[in-house]
Protein backbone atom coordinates (compact mmCIF):
# COMPACT_ATOMS: atom_id res chain seq x y z
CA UNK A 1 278.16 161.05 120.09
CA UNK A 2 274.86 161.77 118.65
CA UNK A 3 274.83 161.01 114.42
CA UNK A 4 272.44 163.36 112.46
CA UNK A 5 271.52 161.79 109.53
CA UNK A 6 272.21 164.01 106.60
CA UNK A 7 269.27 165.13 103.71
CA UNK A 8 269.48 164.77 100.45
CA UNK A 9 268.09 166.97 97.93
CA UNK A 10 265.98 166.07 95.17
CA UNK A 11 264.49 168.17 92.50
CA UNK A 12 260.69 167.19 92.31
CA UNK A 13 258.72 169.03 89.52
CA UNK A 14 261.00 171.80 89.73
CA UNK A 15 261.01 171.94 92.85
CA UNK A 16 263.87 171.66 95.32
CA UNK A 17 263.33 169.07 98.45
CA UNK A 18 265.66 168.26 101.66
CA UNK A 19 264.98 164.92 102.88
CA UNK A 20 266.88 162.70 105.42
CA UNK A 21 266.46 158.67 106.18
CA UNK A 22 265.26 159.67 109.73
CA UNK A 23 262.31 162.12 108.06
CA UNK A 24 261.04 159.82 106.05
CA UNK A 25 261.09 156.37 108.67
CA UNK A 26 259.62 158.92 111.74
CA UNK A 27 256.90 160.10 109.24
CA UNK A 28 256.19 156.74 108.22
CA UNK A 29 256.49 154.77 111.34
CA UNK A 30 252.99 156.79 112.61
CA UNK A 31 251.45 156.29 108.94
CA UNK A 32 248.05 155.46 109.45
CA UNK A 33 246.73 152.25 107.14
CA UNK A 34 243.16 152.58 107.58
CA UNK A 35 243.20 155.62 105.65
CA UNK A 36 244.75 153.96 102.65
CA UNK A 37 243.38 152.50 100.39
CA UNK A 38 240.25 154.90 99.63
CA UNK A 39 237.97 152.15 97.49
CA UNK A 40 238.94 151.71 93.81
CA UNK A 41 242.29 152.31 94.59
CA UNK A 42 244.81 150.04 93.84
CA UNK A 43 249.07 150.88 94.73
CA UNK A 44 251.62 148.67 93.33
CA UNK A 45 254.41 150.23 94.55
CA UNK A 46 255.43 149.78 98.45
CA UNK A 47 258.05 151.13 100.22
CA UNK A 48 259.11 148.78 103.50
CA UNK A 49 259.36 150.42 107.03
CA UNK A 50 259.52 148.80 109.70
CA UNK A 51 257.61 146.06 108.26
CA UNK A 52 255.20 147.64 107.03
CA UNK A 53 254.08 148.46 103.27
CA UNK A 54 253.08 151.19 102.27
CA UNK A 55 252.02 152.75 99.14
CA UNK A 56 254.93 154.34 97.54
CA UNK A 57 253.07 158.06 96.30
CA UNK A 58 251.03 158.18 99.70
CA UNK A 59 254.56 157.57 101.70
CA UNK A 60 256.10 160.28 99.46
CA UNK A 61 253.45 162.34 100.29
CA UNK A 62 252.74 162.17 103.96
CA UNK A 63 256.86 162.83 104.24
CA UNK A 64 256.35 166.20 102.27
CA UNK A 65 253.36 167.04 104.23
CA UNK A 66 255.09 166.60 107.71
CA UNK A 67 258.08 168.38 105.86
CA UNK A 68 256.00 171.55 105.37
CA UNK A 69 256.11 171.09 101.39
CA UNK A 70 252.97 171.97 99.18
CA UNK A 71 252.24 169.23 97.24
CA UNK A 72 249.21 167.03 95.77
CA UNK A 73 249.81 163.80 94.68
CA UNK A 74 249.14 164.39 91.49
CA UNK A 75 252.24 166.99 91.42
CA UNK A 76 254.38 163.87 91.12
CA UNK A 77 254.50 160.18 89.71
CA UNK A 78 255.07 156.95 90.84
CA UNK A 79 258.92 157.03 89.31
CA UNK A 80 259.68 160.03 91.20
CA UNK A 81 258.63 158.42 94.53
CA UNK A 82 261.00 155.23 93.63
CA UNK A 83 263.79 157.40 92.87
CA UNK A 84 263.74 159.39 95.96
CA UNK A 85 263.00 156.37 98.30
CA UNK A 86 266.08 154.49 96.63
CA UNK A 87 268.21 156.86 96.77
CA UNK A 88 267.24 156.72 100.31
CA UNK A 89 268.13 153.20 101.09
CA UNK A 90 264.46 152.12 101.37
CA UNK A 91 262.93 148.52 99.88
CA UNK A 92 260.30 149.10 96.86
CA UNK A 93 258.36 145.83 96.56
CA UNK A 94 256.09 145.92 92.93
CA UNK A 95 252.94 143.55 93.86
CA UNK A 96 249.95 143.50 92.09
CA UNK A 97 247.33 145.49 94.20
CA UNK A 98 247.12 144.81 98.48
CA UNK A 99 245.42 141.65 98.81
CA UNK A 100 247.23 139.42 96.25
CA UNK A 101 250.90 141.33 97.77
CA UNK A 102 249.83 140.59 101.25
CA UNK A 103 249.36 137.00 100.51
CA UNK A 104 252.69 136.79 99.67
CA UNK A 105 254.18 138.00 102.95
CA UNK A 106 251.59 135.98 105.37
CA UNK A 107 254.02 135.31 107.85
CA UNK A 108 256.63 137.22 107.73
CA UNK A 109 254.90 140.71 108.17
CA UNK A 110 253.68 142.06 111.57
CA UNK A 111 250.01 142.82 110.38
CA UNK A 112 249.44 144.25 114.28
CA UNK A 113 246.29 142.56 114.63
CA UNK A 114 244.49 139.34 115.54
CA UNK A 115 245.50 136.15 113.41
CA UNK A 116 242.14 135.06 112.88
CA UNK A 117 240.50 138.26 112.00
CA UNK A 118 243.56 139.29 109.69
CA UNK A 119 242.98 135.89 107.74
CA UNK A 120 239.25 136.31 107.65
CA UNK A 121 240.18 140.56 106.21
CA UNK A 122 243.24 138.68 103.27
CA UNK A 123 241.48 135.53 102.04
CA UNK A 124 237.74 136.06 102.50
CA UNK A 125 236.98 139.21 100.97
C-alpha cells in the first residue's frame, strides 16, 4: 500500500501554502551548497535533512520555488521558516554562522567530500 504523505497548510504573509514532509525532504535532498552562502552572509538557523544543514530561509525558499509559489526571501522571516519546518517534524539547529556550527558536527556529518580537503576548507580559512 503506497502512503501519501499529507500537506499542511500554512498561512505565510497572507498567503495560503500546501506543504507535505515528502516536498520539502525531495526539494532539499538536491539542494545545492555551493550556492549558499553568497559572501557576507551569515545563517544561523539550519534545518537537518539527510544530514545535511541547511540554511533555514534558503530551505524555505527553494521548497516554495519547486512548489510553484512566488516568493522572495524577503517576503518572509526567519520565525516563519522555523514554524513551518517544525510543524513539519524537521530539526532546527541555532549555531553561530557555518564555520564555527560545522566545527561542532566534525564527525558526525557526511560533508561528501575528501577528509583532508574538508579540514583544510573548516579550520584554515
Amino acid at each position: 500500500m503506497l502512503v501519501v504523505d499529507k500537506k499542511k497548510t500554512f498561512i505565510l504573509r497572507g498567503k495560503k501554502i500546501e506543504i507535505s514532509r515528502d516536498d520539502i525532504v525531495k526539494t532539499l535532498l538536491n539542494y545545492k551548497e555551493e550556492t549558499y552562502p553568497q559572501k557576507g552572509q551569515a545563517s544561523i538557523y539550519y534545518i537537518v535533512v539527510d544530514g545535511k544543514l541547511i540554511p533555514i530561509k534558503k530551505a524555505l525558499l527553494s521548497v516554495l520555488e519547486d512548489l510553484g509559489y512566488d516568493f522572495t526571501i524577503l517576503d518572509f522571516v526567519t520565525q516563519d521558516a522555523v514554524r513551518i519546518f517544525r510543524a513539519m517534524g524537521f530539526q532546527i539547529i541555532v549555531g553561530k554562522g557555518n564555520k564555527d556550527l560545522l566545527k561542532s558536527f566534525i564527525g558526525t556529518l557526511n560533508l561528501g567530500g575528501n577528509a583532508i580537503e574538508d579540514k583544510k576548507n573548516i579550520y584554515e580559512r
